[in-house]
C-alpha atoms as a PDB file:
ATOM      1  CA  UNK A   1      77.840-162.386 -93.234  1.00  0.00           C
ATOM      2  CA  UNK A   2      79.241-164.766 -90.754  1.00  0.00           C
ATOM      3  CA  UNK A   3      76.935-166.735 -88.780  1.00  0.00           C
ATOM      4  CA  UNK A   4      77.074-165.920 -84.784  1.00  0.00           C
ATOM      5  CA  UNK A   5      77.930-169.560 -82.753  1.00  0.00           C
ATOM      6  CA  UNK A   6      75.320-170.644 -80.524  1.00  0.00           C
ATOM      7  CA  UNK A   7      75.794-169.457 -76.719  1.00  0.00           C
ATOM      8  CA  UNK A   8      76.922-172.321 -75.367  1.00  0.00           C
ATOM      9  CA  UNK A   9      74.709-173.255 -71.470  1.00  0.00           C
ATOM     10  CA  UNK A  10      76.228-173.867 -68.682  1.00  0.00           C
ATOM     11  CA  UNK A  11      76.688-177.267 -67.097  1.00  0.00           C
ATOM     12  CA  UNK A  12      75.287-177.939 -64.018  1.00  0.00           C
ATOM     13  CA  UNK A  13      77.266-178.236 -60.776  1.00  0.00           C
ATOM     14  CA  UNK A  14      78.330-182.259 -60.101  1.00  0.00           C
ATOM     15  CA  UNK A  15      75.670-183.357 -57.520  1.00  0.00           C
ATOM     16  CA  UNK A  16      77.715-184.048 -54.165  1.00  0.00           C
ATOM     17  CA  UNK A  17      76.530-187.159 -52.282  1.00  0.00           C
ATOM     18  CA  UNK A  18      78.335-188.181 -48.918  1.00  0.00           C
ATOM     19  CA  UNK A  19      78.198-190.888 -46.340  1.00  0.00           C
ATOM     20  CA  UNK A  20      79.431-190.629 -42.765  1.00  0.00           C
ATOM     21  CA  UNK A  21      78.611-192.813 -39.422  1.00  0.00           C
ATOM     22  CA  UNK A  22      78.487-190.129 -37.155  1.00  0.00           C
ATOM     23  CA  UNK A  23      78.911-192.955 -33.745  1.00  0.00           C
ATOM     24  CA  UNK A  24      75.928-191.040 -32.363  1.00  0.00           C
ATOM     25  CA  UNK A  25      75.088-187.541 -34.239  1.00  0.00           C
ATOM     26  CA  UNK A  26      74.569-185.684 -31.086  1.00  0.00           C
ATOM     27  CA  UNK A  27      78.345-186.621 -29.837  1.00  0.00           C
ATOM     28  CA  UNK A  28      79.687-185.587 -33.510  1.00  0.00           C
ATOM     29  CA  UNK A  29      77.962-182.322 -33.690  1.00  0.00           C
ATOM     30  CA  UNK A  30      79.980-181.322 -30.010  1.00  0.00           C
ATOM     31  CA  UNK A  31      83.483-182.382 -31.722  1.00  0.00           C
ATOM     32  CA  UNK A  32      82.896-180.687 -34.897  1.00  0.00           C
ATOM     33  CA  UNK A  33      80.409-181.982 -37.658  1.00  0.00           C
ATOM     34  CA  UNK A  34      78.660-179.037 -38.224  1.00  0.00           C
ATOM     35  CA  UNK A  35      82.087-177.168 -39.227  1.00  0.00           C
ATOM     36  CA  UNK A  36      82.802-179.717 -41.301  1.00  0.00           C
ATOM     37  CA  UNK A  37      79.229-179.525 -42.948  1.00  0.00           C
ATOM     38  CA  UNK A  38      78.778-176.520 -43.503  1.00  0.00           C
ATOM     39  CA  UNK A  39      81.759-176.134 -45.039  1.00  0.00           C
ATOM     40  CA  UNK A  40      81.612-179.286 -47.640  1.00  0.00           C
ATOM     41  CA  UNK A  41      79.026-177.780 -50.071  1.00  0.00           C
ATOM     42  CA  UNK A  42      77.008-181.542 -50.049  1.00  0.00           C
ATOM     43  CA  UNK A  43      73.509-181.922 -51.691  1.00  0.00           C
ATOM     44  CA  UNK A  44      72.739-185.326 -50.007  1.00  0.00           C
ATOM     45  CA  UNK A  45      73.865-186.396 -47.040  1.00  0.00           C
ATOM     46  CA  UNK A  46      73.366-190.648 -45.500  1.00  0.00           C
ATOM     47  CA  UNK A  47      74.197-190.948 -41.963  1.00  0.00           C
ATOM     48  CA  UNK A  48      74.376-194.051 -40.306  1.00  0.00           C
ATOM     49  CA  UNK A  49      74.129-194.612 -36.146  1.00  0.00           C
ATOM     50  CA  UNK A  50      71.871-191.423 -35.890  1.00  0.00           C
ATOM     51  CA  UNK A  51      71.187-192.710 -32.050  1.00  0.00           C
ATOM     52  CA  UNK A  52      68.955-189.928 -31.437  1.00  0.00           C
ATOM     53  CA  UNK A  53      65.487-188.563 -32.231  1.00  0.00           C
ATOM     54  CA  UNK A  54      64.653-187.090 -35.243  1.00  0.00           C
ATOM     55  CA  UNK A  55      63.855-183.798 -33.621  1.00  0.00           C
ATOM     56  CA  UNK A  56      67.300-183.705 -32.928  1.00  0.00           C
ATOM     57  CA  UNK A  57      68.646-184.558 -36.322  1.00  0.00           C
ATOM     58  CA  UNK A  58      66.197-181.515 -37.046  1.00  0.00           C
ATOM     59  CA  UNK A  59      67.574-179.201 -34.758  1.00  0.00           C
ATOM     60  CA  UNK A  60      71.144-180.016 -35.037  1.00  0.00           C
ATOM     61  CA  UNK A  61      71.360-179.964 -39.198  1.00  0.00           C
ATOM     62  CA  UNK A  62      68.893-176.599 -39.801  1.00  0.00           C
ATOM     63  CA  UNK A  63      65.845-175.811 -41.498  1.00  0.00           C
ATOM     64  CA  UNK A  64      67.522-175.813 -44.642  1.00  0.00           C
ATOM     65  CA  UNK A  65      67.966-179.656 -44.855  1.00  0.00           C
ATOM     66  CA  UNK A  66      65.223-181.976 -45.775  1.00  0.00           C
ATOM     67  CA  UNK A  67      65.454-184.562 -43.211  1.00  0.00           C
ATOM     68  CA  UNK A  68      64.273-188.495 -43.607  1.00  0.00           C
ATOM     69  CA  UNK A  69      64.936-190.609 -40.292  1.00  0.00           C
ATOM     70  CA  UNK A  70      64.341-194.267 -39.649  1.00  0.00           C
ATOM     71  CA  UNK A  71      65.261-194.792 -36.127  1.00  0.00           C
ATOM     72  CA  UNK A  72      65.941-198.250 -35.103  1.00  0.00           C
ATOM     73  CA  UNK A  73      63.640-200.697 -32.549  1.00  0.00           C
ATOM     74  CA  UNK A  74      66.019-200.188 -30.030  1.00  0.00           C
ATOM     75  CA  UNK A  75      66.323-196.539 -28.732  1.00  0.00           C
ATOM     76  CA  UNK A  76      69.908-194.928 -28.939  1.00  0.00           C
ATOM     77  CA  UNK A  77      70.819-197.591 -31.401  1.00  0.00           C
ATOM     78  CA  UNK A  78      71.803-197.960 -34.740  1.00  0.00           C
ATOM     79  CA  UNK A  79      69.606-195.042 -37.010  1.00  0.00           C
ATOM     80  CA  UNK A  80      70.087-194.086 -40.194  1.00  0.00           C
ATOM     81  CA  UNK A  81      68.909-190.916 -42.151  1.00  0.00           C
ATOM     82  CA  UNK A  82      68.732-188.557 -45.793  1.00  0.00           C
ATOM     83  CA  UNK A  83      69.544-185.322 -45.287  1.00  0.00           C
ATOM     84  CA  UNK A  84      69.112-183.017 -48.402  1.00  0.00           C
ATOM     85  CA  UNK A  85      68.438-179.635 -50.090  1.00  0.00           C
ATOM     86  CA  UNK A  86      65.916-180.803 -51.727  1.00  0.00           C
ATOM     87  CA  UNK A  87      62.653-183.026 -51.136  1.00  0.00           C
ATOM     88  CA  UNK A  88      62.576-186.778 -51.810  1.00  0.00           C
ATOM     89  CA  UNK A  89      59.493-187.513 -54.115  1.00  0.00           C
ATOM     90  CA  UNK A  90      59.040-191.303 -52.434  1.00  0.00           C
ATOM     91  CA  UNK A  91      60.913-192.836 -49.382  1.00  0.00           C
ATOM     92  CA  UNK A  92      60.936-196.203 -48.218  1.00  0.00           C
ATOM     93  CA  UNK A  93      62.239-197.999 -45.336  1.00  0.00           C
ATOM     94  CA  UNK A  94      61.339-202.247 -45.583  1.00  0.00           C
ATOM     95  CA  UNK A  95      63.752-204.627 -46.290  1.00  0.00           C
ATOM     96  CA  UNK A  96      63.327-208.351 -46.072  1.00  0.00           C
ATOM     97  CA  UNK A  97      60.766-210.219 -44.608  1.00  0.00           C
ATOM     98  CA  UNK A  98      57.552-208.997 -42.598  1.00  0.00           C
ATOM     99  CA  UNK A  99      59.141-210.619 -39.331  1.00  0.00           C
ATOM    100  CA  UNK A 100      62.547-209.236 -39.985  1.00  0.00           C
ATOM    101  CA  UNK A 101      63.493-205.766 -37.974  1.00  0.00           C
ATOM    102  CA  UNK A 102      65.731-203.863 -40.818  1.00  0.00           C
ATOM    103  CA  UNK A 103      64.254-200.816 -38.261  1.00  0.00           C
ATOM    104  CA  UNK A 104      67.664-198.490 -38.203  1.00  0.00           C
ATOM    105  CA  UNK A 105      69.179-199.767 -41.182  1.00  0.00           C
ATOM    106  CA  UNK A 106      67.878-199.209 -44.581  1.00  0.00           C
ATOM    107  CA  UNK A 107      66.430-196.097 -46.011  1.00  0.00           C
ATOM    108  CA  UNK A 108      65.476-195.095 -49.401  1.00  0.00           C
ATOM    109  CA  UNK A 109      64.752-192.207 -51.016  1.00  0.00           C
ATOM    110  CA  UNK A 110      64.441-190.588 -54.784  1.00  0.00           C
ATOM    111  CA  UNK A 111      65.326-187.449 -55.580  1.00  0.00           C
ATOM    112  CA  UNK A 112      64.896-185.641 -58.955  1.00  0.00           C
ATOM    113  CA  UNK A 113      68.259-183.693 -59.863  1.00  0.00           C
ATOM    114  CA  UNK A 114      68.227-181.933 -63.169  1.00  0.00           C
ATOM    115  CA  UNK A 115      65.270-183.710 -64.677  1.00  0.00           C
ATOM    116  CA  UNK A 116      66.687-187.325 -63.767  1.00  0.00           C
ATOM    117  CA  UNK A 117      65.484-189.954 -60.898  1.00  0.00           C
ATOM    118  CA  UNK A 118      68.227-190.543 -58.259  1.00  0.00           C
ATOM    119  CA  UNK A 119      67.539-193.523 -55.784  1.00  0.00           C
ATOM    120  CA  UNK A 120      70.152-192.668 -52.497  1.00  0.00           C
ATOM    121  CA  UNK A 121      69.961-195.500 -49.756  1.00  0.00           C
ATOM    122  CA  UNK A 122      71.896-195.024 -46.478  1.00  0.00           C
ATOM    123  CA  UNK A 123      72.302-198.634 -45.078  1.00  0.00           C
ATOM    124  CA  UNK A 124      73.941-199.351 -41.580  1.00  0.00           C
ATOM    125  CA  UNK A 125      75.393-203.389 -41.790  1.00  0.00           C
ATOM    126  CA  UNK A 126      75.422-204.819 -38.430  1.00  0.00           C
ATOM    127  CA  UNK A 127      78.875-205.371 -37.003  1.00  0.00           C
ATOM    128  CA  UNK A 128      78.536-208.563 -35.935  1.00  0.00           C
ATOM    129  CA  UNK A 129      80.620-210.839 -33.744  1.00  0.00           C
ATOM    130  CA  UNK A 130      81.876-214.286 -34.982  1.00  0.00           C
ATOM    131  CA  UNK A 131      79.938-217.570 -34.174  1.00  0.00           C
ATOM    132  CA  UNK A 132      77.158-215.602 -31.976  1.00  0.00           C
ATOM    133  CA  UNK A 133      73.873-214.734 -32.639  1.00  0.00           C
ATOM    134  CA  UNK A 134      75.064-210.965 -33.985  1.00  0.00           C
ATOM    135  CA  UNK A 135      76.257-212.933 -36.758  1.00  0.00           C
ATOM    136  CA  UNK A 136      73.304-214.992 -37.640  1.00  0.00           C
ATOM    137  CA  UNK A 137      71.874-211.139 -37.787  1.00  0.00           C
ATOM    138  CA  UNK A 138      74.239-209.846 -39.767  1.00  0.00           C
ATOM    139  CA  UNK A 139      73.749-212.164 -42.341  1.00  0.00           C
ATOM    140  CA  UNK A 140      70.361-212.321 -42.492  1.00  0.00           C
ATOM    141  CA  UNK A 141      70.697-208.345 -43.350  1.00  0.00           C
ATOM    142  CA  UNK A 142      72.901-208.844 -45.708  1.00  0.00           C
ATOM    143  CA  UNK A 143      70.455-212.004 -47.598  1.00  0.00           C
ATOM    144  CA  UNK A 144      67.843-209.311 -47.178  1.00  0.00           C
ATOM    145  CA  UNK A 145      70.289-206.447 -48.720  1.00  0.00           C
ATOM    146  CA  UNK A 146      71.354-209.103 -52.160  1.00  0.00           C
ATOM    147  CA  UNK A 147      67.400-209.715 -52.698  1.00  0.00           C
ATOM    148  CA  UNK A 148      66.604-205.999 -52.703  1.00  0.00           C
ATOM    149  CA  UNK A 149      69.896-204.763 -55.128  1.00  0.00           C
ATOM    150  CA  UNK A 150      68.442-206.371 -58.304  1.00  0.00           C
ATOM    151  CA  UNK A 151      64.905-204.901 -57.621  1.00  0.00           C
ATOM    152  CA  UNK A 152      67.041-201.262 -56.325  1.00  0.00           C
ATOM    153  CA  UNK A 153      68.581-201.475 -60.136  1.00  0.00           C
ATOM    154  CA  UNK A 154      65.278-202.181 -61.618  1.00  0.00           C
ATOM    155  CA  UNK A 155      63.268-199.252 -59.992  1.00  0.00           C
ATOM    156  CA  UNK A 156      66.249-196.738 -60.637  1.00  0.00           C
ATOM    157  CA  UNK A 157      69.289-196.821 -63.028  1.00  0.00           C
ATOM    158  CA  UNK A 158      70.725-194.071 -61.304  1.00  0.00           C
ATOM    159  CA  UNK A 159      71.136-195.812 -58.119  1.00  0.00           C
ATOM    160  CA  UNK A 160      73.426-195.928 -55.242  1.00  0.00           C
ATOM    161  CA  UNK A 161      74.024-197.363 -52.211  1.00  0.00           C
ATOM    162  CA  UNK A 162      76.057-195.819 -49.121  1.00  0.00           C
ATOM    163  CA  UNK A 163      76.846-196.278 -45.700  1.00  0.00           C
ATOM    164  CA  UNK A 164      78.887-198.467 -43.302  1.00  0.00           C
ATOM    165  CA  UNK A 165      78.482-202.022 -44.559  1.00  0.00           C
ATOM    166  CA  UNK A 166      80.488-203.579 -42.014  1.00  0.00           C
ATOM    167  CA  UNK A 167      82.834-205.985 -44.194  1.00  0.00           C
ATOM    168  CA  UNK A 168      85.883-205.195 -46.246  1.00  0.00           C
ATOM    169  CA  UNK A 169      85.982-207.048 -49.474  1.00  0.00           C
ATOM    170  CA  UNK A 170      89.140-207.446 -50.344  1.00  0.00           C
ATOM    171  CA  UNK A 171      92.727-207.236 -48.828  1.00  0.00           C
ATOM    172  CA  UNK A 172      93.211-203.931 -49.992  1.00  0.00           C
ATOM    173  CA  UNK A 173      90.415-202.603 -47.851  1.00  0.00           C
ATOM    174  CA  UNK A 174      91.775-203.771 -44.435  1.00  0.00           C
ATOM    175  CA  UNK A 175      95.495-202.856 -43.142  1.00  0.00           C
ATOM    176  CA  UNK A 176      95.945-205.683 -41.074  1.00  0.00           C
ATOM    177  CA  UNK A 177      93.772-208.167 -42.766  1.00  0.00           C
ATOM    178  CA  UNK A 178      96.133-211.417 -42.196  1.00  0.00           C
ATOM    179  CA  UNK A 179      95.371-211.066 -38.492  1.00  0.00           C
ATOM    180  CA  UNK A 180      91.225-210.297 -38.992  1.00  0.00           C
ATOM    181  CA  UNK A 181      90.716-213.175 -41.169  1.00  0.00           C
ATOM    182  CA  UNK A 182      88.775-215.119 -38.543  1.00  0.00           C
ATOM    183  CA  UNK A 183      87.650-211.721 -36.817  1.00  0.00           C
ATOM    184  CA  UNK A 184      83.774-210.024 -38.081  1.00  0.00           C
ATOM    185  CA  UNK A 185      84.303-207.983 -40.820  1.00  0.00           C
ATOM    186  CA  UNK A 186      86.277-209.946 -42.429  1.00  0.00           C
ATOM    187  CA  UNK A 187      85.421-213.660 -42.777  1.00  0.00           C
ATOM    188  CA  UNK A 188      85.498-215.180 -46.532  1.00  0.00           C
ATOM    189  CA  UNK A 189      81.159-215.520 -45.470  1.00  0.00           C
ATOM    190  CA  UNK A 190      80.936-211.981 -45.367  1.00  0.00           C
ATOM    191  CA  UNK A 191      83.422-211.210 -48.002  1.00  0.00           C
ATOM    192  CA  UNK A 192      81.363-213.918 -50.133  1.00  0.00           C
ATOM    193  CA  UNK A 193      78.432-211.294 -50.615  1.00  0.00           C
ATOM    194  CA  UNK A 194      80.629-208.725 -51.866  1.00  0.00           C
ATOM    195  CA  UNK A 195      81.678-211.449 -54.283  1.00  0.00           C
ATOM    196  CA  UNK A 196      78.256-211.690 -55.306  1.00  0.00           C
ATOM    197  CA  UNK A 197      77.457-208.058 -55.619  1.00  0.00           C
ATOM    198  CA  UNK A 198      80.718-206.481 -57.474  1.00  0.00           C
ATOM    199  CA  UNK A 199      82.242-209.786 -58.520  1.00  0.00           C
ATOM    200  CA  UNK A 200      85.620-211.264 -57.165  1.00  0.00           C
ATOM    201  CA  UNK A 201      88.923-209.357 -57.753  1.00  0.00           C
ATOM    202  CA  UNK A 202      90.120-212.763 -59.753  1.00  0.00           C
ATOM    203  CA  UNK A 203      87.405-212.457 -61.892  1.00  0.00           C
ATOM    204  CA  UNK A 204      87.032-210.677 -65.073  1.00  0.00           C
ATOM    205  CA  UNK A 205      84.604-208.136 -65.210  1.00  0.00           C
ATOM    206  CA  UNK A 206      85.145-207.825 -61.178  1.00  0.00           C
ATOM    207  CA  UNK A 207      83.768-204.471 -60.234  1.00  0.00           C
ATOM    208  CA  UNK A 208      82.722-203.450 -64.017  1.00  0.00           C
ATOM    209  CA  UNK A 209      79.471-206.101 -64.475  1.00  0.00           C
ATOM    210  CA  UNK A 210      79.960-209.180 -62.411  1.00  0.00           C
ATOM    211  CA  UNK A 211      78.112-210.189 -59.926  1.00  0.00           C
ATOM    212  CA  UNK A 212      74.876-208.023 -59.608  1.00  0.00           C
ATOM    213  CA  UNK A 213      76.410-205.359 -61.680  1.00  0.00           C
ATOM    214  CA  UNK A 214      77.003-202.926 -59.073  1.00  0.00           C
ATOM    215  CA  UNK A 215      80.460-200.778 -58.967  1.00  0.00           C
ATOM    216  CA  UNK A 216      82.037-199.724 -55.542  1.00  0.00           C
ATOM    217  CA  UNK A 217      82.991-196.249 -56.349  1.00  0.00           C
ATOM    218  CA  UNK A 218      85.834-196.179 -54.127  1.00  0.00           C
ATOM    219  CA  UNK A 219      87.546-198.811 -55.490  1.00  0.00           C
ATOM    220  CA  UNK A 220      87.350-197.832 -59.045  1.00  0.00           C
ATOM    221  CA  UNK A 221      88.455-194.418 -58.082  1.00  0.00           C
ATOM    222  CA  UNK A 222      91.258-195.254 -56.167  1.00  0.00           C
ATOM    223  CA  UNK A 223      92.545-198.104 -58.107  1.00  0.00           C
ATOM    224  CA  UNK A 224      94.878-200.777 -56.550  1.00  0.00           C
ATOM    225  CA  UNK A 225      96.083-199.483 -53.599  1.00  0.00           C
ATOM    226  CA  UNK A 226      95.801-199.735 -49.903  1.00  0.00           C
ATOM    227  CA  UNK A 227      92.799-197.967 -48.536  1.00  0.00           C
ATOM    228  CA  UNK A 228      92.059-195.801 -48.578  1.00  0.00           C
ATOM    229  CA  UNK A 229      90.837-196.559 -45.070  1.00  0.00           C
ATOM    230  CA  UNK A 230      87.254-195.196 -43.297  1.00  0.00           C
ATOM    231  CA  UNK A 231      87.063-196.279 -39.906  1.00  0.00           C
ATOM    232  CA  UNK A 232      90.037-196.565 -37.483  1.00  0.00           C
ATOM    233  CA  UNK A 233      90.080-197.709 -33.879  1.00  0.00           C
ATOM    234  CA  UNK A 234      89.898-195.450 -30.896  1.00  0.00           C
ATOM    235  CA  UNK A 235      92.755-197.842 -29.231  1.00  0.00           C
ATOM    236  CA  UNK A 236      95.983-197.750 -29.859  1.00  0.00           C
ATOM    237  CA  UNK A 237      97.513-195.868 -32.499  1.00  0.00           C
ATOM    238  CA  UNK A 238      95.353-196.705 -35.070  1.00  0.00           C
ATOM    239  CA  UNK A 239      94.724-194.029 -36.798  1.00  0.00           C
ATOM    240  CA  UNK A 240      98.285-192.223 -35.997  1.00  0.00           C
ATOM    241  CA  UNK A 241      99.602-195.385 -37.994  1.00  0.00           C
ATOM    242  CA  UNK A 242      96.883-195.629 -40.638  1.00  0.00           C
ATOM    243  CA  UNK A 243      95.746-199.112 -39.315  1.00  0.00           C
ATOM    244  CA  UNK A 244      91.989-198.890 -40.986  1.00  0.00           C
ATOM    245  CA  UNK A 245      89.490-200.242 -42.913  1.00  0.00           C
ATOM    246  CA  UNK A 246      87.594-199.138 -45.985  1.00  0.00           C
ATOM    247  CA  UNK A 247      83.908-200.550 -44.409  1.00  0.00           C
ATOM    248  CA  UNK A 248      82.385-197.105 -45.361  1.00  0.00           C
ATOM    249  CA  UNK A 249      80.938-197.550 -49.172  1.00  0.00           C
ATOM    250  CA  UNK A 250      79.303-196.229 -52.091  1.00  0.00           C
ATOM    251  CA  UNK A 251      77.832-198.874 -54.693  1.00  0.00           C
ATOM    252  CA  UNK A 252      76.197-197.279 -57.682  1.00  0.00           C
ATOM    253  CA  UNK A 253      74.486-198.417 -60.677  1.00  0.00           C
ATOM    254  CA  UNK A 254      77.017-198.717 -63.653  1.00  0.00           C
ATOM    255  CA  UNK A 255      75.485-195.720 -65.010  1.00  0.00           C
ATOM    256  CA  UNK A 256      75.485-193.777 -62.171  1.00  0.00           C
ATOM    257  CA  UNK A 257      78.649-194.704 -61.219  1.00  0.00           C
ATOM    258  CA  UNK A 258      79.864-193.723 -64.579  1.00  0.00           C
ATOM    259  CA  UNK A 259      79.261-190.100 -63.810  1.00  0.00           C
ATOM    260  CA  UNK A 260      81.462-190.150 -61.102  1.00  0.00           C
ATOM    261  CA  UNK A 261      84.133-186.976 -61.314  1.00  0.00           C
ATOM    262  CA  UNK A 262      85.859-186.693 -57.937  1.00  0.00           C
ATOM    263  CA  UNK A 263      86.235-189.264 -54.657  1.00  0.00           C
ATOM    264  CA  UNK A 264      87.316-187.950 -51.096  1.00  0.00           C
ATOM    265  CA  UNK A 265      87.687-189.680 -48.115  1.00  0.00           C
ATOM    266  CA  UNK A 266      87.395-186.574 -45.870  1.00  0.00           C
ATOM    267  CA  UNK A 267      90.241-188.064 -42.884  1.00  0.00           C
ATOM    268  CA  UNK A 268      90.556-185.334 -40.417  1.00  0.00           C
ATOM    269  CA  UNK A 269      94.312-184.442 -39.814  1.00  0.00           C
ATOM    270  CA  UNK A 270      94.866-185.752 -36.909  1.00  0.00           C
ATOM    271  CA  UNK A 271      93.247-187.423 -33.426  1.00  0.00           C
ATOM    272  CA  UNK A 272      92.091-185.048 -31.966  1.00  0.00           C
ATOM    273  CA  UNK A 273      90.786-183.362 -34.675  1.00  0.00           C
ATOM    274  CA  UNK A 274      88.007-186.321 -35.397  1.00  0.00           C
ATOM    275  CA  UNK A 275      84.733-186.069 -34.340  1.00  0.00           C
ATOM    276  CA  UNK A 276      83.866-189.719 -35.712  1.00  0.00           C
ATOM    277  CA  UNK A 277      85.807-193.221 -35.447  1.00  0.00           C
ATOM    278  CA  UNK A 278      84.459-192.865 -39.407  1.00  0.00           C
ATOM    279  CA  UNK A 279      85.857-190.409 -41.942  1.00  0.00           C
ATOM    280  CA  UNK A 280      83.202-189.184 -44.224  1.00  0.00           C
ATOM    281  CA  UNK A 281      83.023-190.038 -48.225  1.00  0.00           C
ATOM    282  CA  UNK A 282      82.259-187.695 -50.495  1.00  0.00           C
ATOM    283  CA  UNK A 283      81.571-188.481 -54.459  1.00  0.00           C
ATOM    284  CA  UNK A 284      80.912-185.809 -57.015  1.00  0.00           C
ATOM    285  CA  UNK A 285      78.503-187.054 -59.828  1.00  0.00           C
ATOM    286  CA  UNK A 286      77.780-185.007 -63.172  1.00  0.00           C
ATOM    287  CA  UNK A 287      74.408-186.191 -63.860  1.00  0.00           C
END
């Protein structure tokens, strides 16, 4: 009698993660966030410049979002927050040393999807401004953000880490970068960490195990091209021309970032049609 094959189970859905500096959450909701929210099917969602209260993010988002909010020192600056449809089992918000104010800029959360550990961090870089003290700043975030990657990987091998970081690495991630090389953003100090974190592109094993061992998503996905760009100007015709830069990241854990099935940079299509100087990313991971 022939044997009857095995019912085969279903896979479970890709987990949807996405990053998006909303330039002030209240502000994006008006222009059109929430349509574009509801409508993008996302399990976890990292804002960055929140620049409100978290009664707001409440109110705004729904009771149907799990909401984590670390609101900077400052109020109406900076802010960053975990939205998801789940609980976080653990959350934590230091980074660096006792006297340094990471307040606004680094939140951590795990999540358990499917049985496994997730560790999501929305981080918000400081812009900076060459040869001021926003620099100094900047760069003490970022000394704070290389001590905490290796201990990140070590608590969590499914790890990631998204947000606006503030610096393109390479050439690829900035349209006009001969003309920003001496402008914040872009200065070989800042693109130095990157170096450090994914490797450099002229070295083997650059964005595949060098440096820390962390893999920026975007660039894998994409491949060697041009962009694709996250944040655009509001002067000019910036965005009408495509003159961005990729600042807006996701850096996962080589295993997480294995899992990766689908990158979008969600650019609206056109102007007035943005309710963010940042286009959202959106990654698909089968876990």
């Amino acid at each position: 009698m022939p044997s009857t094959p095995a019912a085969s189970t279903p896979s479970a859905p890709p987990l949807r993660i996405a990053t998006i500096n909303v330039n002030g959450v209240r502000a994006a909701y008006r222009k059109g966030m929430g349509d574009w929210l509801a409508g993008r099917d996302v399990d976890i969602l990292a804002i960055q410049e929140v620049r409100a209260s978290t009664e707001d993010l409440e109110g705004l988002l729904g009771s149907e979002w799990s909401i984590l909010h670390d609101a900077a020192t400052a109020k109406g600056r900076a802010g960053v927050a975990l939205a998801s449809r789940s609980t976080a089992s653990i959350h934590r918000v230091e980074l660096g040393a006792e006297d340094f104010d990471s307040a606004g800029r680094w939140l951590e959360a795990d999540y358990e999807v499917n049985g496994t550990i997730v560790t999501v961090v929305s981080t918000y870089v400081h812009s900076g401004e060459t040869d001021t003290p926003k620099q100094v700043e900047k760069y003490k975030f970022l000394d704070a953000m290389l001590a905490r990657l290796p201990e990140l990987a070590a608590h969590s091998e499914r790890a990631v880490v998204l947000g606006d970081l503030n610096v393109g690495h390479r050439t690829l991630d900035i349209k006009n970068w001969r003309g920003n090389r001496k402008h914040a953003g872009f200065l070989p100090e800042e693109r130095a960490y990157f170096d450090r974190i994914l490797g450099a592109e002229d070295e083997a094993g650059y964005n595949a195990g060098a440096g820390l061992g962390w893999v920026d998503v975007g660039r894998k996905w994409a491949g060697e091209v041009e962009g694709p760009y996250t944040w655009w100007s509001q002067r000019g015709k910036a965005f009408d021309t495509d003159t961005g830069w990729r600042l807006d990241y996701q850096l996962a854990t080589p295993l997480l970032a294995a899992s990766v099935v689908d990158y979008t940079v969600d650019r609206a299509d056109a102007y007035d049609q943005r309710w963010s100087d940042h286009s959202p990313v959106v990654v698909d991971y089968a876990l």
